[in-house]
C-alpha atoms as a PDB file:
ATOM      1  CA  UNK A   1     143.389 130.832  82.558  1.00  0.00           C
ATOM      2  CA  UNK A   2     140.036 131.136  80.719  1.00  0.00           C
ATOM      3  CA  UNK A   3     141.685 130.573  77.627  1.00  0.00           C
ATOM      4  CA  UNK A   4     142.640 126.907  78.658  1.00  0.00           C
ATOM      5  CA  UNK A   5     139.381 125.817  80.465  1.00  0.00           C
ATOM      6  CA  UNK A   6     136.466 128.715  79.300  1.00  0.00           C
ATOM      7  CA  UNK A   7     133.891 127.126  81.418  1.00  0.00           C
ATOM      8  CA  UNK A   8     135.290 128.193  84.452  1.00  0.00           C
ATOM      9  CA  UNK A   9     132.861 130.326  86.424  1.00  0.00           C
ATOM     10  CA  UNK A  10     133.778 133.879  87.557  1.00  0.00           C
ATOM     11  CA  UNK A  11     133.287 132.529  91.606  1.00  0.00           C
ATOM     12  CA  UNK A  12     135.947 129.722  91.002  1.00  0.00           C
ATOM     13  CA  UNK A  13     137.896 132.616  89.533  1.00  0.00           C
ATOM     14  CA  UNK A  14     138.068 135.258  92.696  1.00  0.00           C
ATOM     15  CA  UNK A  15     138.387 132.512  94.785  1.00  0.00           C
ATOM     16  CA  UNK A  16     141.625 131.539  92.679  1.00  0.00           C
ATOM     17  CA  UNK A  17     142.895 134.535  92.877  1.00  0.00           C
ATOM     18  CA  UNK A  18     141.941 135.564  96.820  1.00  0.00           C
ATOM     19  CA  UNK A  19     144.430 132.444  97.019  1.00  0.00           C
ATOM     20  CA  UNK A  20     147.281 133.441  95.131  1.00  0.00           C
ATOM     21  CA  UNK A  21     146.503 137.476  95.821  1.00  0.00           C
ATOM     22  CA  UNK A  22     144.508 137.439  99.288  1.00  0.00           C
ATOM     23  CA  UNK A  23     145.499 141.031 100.021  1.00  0.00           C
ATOM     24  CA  UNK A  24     144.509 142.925  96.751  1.00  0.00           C
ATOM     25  CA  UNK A  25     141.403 140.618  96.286  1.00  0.00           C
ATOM     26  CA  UNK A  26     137.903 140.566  98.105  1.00  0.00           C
ATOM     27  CA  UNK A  27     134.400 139.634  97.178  1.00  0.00           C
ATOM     28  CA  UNK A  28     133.503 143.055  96.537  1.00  0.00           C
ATOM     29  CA  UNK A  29     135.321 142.253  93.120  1.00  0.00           C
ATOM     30  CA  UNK A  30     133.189 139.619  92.189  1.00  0.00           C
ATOM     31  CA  UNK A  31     130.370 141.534  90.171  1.00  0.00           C
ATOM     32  CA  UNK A  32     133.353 143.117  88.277  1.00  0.00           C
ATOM     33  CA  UNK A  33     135.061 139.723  87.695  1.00  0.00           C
ATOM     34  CA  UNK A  34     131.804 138.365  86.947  1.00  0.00           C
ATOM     35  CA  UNK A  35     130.982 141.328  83.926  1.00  0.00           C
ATOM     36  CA  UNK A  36     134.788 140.971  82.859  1.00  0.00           C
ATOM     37  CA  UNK A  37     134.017 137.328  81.997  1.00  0.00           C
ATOM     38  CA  UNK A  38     131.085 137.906  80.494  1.00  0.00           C
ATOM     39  CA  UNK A  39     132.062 140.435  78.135  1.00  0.00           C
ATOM     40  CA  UNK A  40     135.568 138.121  77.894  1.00  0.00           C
ATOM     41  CA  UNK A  41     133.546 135.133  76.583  1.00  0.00           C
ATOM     42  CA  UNK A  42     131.598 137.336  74.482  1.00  0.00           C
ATOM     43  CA  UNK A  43     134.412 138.364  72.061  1.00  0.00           C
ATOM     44  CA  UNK A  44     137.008 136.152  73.054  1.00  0.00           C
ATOM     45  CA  UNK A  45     135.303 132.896  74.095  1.00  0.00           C
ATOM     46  CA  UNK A  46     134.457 129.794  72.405  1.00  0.00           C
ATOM     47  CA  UNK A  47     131.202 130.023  70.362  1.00  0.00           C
ATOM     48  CA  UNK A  48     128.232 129.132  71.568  1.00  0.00           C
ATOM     49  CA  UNK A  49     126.035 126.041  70.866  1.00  0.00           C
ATOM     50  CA  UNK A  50     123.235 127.596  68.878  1.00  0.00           C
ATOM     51  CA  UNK A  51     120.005 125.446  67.908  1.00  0.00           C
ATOM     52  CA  UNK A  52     117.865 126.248  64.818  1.00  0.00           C
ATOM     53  CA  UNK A  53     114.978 124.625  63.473  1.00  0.00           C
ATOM     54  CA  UNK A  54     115.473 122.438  60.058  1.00  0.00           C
ATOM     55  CA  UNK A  55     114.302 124.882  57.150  1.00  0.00           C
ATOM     56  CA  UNK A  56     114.233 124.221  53.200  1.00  0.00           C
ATOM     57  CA  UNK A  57     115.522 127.041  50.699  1.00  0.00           C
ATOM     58  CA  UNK A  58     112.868 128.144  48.551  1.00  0.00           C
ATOM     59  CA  UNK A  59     113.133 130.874  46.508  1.00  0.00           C
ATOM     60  CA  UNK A  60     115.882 132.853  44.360  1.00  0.00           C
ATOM     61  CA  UNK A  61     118.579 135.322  44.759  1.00  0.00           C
ATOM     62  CA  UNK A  62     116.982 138.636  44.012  1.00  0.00           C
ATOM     63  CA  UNK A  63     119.915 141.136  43.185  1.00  0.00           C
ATOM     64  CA  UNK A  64     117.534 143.614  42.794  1.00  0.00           C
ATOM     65  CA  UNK A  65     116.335 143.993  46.016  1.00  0.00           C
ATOM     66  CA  UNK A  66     119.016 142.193  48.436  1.00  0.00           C
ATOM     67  CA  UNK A  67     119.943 138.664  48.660  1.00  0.00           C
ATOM     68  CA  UNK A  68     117.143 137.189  50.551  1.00  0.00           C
ATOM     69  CA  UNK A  69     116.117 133.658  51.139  1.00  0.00           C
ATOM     70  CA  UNK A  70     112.479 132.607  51.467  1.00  0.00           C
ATOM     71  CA  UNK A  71     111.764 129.950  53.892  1.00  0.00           C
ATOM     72  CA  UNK A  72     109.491 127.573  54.683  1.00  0.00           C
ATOM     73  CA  UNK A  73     109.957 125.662  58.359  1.00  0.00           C
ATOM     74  CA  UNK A  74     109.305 121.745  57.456  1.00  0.00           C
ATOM     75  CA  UNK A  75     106.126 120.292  59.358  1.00  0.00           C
ATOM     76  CA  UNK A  76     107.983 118.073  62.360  1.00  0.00           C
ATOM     77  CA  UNK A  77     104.150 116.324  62.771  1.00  0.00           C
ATOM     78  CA  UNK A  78     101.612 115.723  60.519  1.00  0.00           C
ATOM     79  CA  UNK A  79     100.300 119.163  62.342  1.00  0.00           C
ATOM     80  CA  UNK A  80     102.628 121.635  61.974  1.00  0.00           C
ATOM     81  CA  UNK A  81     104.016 123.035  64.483  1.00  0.00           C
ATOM     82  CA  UNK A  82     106.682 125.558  65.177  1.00  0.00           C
ATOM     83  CA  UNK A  83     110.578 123.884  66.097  1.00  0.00           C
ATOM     84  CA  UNK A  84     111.783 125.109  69.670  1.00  0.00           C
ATOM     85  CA  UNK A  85     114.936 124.155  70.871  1.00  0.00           C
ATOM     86  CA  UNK A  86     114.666 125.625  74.519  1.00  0.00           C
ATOM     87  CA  UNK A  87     117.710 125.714  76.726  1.00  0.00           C
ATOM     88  CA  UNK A  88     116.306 124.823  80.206  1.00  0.00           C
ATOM     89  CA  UNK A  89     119.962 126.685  81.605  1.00  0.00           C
ATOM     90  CA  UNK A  90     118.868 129.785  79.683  1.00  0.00           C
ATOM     91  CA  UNK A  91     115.903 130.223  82.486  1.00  0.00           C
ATOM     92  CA  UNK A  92     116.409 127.987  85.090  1.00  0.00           C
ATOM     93  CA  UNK A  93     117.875 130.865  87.321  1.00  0.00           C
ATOM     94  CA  UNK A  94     114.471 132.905  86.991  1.00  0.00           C
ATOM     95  CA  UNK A  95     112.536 129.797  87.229  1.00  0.00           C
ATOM     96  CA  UNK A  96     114.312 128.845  90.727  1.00  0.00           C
ATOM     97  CA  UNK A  97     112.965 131.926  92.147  1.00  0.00           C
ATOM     98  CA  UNK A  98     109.583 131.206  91.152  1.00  0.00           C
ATOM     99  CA  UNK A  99     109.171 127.647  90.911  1.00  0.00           C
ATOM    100  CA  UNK A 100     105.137 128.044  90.427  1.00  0.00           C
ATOM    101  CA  UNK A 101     105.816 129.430  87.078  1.00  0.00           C
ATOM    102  CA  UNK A 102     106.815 126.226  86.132  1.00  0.00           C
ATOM    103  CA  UNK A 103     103.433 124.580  86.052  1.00  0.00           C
ATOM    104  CA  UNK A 104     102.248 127.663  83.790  1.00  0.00           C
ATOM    105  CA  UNK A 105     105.353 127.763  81.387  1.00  0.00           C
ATOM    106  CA  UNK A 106     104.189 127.835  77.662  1.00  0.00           C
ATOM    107  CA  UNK A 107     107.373 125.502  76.341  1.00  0.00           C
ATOM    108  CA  UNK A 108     107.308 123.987  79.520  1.00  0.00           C
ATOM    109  CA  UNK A 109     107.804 120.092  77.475  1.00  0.00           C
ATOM    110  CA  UNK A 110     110.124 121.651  75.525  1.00  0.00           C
ATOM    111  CA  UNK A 111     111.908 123.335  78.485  1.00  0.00           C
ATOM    112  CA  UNK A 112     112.772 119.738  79.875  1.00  0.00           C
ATOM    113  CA  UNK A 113     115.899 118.284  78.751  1.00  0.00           C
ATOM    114  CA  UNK A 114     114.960 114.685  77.452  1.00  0.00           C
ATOM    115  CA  UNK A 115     112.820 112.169  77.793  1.00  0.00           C
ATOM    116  CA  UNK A 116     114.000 110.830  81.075  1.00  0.00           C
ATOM    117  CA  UNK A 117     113.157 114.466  82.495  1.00  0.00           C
ATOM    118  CA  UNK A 118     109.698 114.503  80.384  1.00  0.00           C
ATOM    119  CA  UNK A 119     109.225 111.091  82.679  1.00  0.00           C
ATOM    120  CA  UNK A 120     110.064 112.224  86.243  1.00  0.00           C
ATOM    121  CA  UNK A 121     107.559 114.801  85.397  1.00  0.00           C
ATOM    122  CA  UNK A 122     104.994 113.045  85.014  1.00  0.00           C
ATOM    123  CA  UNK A 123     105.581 110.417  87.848  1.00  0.00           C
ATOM    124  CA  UNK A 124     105.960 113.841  90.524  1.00  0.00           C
ATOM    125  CA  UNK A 125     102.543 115.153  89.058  1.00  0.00           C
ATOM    126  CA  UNK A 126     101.175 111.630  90.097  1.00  0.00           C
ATOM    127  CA  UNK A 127     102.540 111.612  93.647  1.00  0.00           C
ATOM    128  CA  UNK A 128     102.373 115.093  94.530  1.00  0.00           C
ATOM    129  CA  UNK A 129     100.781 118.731  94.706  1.00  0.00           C
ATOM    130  CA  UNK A 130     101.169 120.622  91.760  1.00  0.00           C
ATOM    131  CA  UNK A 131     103.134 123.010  93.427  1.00  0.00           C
ATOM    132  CA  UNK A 132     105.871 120.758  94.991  1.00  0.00           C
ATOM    133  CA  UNK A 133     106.222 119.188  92.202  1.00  0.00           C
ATOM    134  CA  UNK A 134     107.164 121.745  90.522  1.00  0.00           C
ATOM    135  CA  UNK A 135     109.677 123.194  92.727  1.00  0.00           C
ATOM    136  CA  UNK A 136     110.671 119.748  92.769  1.00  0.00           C
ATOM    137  CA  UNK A 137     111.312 119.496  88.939  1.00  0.00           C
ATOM    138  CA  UNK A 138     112.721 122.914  89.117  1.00  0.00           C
ATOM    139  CA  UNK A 139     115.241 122.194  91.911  1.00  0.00           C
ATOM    140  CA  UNK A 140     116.820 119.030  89.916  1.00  0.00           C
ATOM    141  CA  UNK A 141     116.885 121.270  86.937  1.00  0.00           C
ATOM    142  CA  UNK A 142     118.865 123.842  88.755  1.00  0.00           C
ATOM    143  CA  UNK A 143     121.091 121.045  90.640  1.00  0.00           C
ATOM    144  CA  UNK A 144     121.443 119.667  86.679  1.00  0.00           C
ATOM    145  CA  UNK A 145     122.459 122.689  85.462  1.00  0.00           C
ATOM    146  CA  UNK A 146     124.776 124.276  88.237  1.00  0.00           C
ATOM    147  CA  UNK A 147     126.698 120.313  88.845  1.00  0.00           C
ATOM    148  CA  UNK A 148     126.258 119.838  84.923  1.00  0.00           C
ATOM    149  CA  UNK A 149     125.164 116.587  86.203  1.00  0.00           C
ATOM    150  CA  UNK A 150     121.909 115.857  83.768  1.00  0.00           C
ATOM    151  CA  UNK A 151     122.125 112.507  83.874  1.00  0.00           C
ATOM    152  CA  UNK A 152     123.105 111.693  87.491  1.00  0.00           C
ATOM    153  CA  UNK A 153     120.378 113.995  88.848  1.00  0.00           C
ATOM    154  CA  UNK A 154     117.848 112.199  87.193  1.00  0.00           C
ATOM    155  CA  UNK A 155     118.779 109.003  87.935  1.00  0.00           C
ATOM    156  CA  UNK A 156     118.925 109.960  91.714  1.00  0.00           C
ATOM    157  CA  UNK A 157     115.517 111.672  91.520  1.00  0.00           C
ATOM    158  CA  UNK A 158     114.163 108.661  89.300  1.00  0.00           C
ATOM    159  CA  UNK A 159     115.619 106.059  91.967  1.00  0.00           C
ATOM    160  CA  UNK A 160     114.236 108.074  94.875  1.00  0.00           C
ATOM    161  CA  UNK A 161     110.356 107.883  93.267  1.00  0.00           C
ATOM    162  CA  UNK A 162     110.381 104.208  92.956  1.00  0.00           C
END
C-alpha cells in the first residue's frame, strides 16, 4: 500500500486497517505503525527533496590526501550572505506549540514559503498584536502543511484581511 501512494500518513493507515481488521487492530498500535513507516520510508521510500545552496568547484583532486573539493558559496546579493533553503514542514509541528517563537525565529523570512506568505505577514503585523499574529501565521502554516493546501490557505487568509 505505501509502495503505490508513499505519502500516506501512518493515521490513514490504522484507520485502514481497523476497517478491514477491526478485531486485531486498535490505536494502541499507532506509535508502532507510525515508527514502522518511518523507518519504511527511510530505506524503502522515495527520496527526499533535498535543497542545497548553488556552489562553484574550485580547487583540484588531491590523491594524496583524499579527493576533496574546495568550495566557495556564490554571493546571492551584492552582500554575501549564506543560502538557506528552510522547510517550514520541517518545524512547523514545534512551532505550533509555541507560536511566540515565531516572532523570534532567526530564518524566520526564510521559514515562510513564498512571497505570498512573506505578504500576509506583513499585512497581520499591521492589523494585529505581535503575538496573534503570529499564532496566526503559524496556524495557516500548520493548516498548509497538514491539508498540503499552500496555496488555498493563503488565498483564504489573504481574502479574509482585505
Amino acid at each position: 500500500m505505501l509502495n503505490t501512494n508513499p505519502e500516506l500518513k501512518p493515521t490513514t493507515l490504522l484507520l485502514y486497517l481497523q476497517e478491514k481488521y477491526p478485531e486485531e487492530y486498535n490505536q494502541s498500535h499507532l506509535r508502532t505503525l507510525q515508527r514502522r513507516v518511518k523507518q519504511w520510508k527511510a530505506t524503502c521510500g522515495p527520496p527526499e527533496k533535498l535543497c542545497f545552496p548553488k556552489f562553484i568547484d574550485q580547487g583540484k583532486w588531491d590523491s594524496q590526501i583524499s579527493p576533496i573539493f574546495k568550495r566557495r558559496q556564490l554571493p546571492l546579493r551584492e552582500k554575501s550572505r549564506r543560502a538557506r533553503c528552510v522547510n517550514y514542514r520541517h518545524v512547523i509541528d514545534s512551532l505550533r506549540k509555541k507560536p511566540g517563537a515565531f516572532l523570534q525565529y532567526r530564518w524566520r523570512d526564510e521559514l515562510l514559503p513564498n512571497d505570498n506568505y512573506r505578504r500576509l505577514w506583513s499585512q497581520l503585523q499591521q492589523q494585529f498584536s505581535p503575538t496573534e499574529a503570529s499564532r496566526l501565521m503559524v496556524e495557516s502554516l500548520y493548516l498548509a502543511a497538514k491539508l498540503d493546501k499552500e496555496t488555498i490557505i493563503a488565498q483564504w487568509l489573504s481574502s479574509q484581511l482585505q
